[in-house]
C-alpha atoms as a PDB file:
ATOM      1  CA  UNK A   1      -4.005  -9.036  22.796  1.00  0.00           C
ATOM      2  CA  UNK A   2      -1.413  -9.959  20.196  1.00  0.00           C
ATOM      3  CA  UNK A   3      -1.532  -8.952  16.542  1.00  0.00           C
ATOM      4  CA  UNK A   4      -2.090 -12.125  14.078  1.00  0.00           C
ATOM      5  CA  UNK A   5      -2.707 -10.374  10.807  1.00  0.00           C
ATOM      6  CA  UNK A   6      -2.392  -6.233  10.614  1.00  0.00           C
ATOM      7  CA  UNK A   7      -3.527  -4.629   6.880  1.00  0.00           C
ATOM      8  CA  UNK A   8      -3.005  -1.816   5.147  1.00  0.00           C
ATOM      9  CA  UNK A   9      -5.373  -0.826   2.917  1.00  0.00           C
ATOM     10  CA  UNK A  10      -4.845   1.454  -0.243  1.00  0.00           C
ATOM     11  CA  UNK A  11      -8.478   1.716  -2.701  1.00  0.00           C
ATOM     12  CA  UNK A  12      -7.721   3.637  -5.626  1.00  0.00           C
ATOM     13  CA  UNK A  13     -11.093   5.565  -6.851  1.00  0.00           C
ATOM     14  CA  UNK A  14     -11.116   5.764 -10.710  1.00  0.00           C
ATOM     15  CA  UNK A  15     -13.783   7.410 -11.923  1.00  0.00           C
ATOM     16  CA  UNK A  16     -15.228   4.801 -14.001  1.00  0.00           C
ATOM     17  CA  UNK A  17     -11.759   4.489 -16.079  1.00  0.00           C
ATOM     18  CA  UNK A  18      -9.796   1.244 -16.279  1.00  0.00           C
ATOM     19  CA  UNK A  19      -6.431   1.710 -15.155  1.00  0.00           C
ATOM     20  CA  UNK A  20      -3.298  -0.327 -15.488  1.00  0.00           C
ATOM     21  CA  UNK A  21      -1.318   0.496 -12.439  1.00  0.00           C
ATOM     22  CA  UNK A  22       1.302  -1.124 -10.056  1.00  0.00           C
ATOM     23  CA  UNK A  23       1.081  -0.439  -6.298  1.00  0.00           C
ATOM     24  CA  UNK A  24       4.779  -0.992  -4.431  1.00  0.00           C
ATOM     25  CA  UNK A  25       4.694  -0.646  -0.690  1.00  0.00           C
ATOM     26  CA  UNK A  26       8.035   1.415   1.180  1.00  0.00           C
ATOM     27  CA  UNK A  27       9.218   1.337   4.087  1.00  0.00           C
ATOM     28  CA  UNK A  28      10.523   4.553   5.078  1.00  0.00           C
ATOM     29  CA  UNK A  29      12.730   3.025   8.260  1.00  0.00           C
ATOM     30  CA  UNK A  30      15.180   1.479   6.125  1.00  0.00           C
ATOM     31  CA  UNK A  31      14.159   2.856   2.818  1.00  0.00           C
ATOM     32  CA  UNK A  32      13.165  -0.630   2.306  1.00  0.00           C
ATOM     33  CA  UNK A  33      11.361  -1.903  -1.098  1.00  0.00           C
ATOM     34  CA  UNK A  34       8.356  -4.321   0.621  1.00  0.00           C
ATOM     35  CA  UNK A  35       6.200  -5.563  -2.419  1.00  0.00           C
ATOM     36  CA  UNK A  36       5.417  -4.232  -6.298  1.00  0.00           C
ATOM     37  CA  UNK A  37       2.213  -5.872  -7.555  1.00  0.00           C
ATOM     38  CA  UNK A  38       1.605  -8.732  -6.034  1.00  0.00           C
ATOM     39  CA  UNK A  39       4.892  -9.836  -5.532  1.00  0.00           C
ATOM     40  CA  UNK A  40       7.563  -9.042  -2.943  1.00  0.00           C
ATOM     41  CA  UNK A  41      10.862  -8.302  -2.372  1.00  0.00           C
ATOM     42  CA  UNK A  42      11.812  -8.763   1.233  1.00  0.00           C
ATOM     43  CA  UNK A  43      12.957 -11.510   2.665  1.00  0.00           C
ATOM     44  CA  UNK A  44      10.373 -11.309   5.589  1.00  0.00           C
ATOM     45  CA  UNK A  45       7.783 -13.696   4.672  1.00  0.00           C
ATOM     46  CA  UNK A  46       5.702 -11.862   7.139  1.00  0.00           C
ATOM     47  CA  UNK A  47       4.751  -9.098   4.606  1.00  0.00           C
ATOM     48  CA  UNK A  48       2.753  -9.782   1.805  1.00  0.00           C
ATOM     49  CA  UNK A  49       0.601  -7.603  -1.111  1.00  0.00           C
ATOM     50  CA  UNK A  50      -2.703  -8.334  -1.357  1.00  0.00           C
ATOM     51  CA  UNK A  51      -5.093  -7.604  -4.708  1.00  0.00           C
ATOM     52  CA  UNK A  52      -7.830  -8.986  -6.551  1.00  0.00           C
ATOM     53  CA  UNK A  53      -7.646  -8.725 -10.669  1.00  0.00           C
ATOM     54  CA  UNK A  54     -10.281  -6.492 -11.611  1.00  0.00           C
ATOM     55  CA  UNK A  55     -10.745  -4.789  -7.969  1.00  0.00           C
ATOM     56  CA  UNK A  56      -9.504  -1.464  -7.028  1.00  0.00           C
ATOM     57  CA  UNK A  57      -8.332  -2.265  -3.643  1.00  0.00           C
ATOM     58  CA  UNK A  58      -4.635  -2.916  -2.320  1.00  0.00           C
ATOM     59  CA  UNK A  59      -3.221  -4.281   0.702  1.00  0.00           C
ATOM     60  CA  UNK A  60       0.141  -4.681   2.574  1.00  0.00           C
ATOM     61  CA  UNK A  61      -0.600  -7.212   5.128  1.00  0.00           C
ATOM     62  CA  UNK A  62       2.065  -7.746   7.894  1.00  0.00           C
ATOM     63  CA  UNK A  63       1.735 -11.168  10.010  1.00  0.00           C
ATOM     64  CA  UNK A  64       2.676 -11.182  13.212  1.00  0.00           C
ATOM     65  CA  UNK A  65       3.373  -7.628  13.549  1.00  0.00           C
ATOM     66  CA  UNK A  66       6.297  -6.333  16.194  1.00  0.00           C
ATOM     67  CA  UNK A  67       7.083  -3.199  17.972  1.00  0.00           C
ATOM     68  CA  UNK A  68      10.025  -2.926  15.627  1.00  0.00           C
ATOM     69  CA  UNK A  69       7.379  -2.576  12.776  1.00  0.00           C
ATOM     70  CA  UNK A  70       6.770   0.686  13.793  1.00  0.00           C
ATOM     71  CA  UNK A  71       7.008   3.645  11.647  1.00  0.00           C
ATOM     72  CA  UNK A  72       6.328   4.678   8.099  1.00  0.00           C
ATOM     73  CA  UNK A  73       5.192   3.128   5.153  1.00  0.00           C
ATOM     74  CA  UNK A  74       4.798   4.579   1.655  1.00  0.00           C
ATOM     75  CA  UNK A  75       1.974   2.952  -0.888  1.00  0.00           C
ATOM     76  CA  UNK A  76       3.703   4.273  -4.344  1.00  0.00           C
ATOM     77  CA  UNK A  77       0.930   4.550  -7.335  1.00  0.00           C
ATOM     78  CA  UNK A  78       2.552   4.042 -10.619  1.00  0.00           C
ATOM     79  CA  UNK A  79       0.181   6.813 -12.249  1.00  0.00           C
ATOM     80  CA  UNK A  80       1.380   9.698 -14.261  1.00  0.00           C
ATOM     81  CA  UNK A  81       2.303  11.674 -12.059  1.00  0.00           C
ATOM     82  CA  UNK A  82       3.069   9.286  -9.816  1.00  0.00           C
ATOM     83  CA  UNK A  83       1.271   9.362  -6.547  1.00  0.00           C
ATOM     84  CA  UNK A  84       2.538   8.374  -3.286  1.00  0.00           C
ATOM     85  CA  UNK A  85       1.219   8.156   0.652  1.00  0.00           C
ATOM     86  CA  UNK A  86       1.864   7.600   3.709  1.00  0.00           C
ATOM     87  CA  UNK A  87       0.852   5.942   6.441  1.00  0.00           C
ATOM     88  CA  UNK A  88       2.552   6.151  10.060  1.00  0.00           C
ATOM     89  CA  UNK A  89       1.898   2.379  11.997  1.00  0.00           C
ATOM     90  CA  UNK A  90       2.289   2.501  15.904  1.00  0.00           C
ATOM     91  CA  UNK A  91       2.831  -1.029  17.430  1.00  0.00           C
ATOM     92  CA  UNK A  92       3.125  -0.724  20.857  1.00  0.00           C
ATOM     93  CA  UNK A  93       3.469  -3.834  23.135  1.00  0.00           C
ATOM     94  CA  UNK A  94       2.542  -6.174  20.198  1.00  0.00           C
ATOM     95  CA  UNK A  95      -0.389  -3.988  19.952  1.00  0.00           C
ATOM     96  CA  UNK A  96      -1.188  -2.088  17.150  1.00  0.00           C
ATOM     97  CA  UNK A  97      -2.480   1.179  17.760  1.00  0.00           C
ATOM     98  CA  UNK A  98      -4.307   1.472  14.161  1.00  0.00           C
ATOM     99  CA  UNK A  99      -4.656  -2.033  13.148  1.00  0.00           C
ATOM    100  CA  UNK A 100      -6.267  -0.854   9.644  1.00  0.00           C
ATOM    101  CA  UNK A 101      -5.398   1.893   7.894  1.00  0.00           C
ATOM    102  CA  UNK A 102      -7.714   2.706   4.778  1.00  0.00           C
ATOM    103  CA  UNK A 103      -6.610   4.867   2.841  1.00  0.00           C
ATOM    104  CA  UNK A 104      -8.333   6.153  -0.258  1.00  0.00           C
ATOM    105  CA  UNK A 105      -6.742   7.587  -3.125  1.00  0.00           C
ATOM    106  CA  UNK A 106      -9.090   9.469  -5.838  1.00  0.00           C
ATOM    107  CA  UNK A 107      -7.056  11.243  -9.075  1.00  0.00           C
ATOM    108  CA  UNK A 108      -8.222  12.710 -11.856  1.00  0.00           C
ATOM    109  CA  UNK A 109      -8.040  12.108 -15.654  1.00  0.00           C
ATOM    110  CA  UNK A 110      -7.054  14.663 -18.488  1.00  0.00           C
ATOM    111  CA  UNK A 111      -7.586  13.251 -21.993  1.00  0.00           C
ATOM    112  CA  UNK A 112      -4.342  14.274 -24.392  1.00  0.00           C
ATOM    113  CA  UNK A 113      -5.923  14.377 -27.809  1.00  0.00           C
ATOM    114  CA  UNK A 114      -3.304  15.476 -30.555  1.00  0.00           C
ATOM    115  CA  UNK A 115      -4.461  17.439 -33.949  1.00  0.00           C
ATOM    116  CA  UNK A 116      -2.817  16.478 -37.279  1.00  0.00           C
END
C-alpha cells in the first residue's frame, strides 16, 4: 500500500481564549524551515500547512510520502513562551508506520495586570 496523502496534526486547546498564533513546521533532518502559517518555504511542493481561520487545528500534510521522509519534525507554537514538539515519522517501504500523528497541545494563561 503506497502513501497518497500522510498528516500531521497539531490542535492547540485554548481554554476558551482567542489566540493569535503562528504554527511553523521543522524538520529536524536538515534543520529545514517547512511552512509558517499557511504558507511554505520549501521548495517541495509535496508539503503543505493546513488550517482553517477560526479553528484550532493545524496540519503539515506531506503528499506522496518517501522513505527519505523519515525522521523528525518540530510543530513550533509562536506563544509566549514559545512551545515546541515533536513528532518522530517512520516511512518504511513507502509505508508509513504512523500515518497520523495527533498531537494535542493544551497551555495555560496568566493575566499580567499592571497597578498605576
Amino acid at each position: 500500500m503506497k502513501i497518497r496523502k500522510l498528516r500531521i496534526d497539531i490542535t492547540m486547546e485554548k481554554g476558551g481564549h482567542k489566540l493569535h498564533t503562528i504554527v511553523s513546521w521543522v524538520r529536524h533532518r536538515d534543520i529545514h524551515l517547512l511552512t509558517v502559517g499557511r504558507y511554505t518555504y520549501t521548495s517541495d511542493q509535496r508539503f503543505e500547512a493546513m488550517h482553517s481561520p477560526h479553528a484550532e487545528d493545524w496540519t503539515l500534510r506531506i503528499r506522496y510520502a518517501q522513505r527519505k521522509d523519515s525522521g523528525t519534525y518540530e510543530c513550533q507554537i509562536s506563544t509566549t513562551p514559545p512551545i515546541g514538539h515533536s513528532v518522530y515519522l517512520n516511512i518504511v517501504d513507502g509505508v508509513c508506520m504512523n500515518a497520523s500523528v495527533n498531537v494535542n497541545v493544551s497551555y495555560n494563561f496568566k493575566e499580567n495586570v499592571e497597578g498605576n
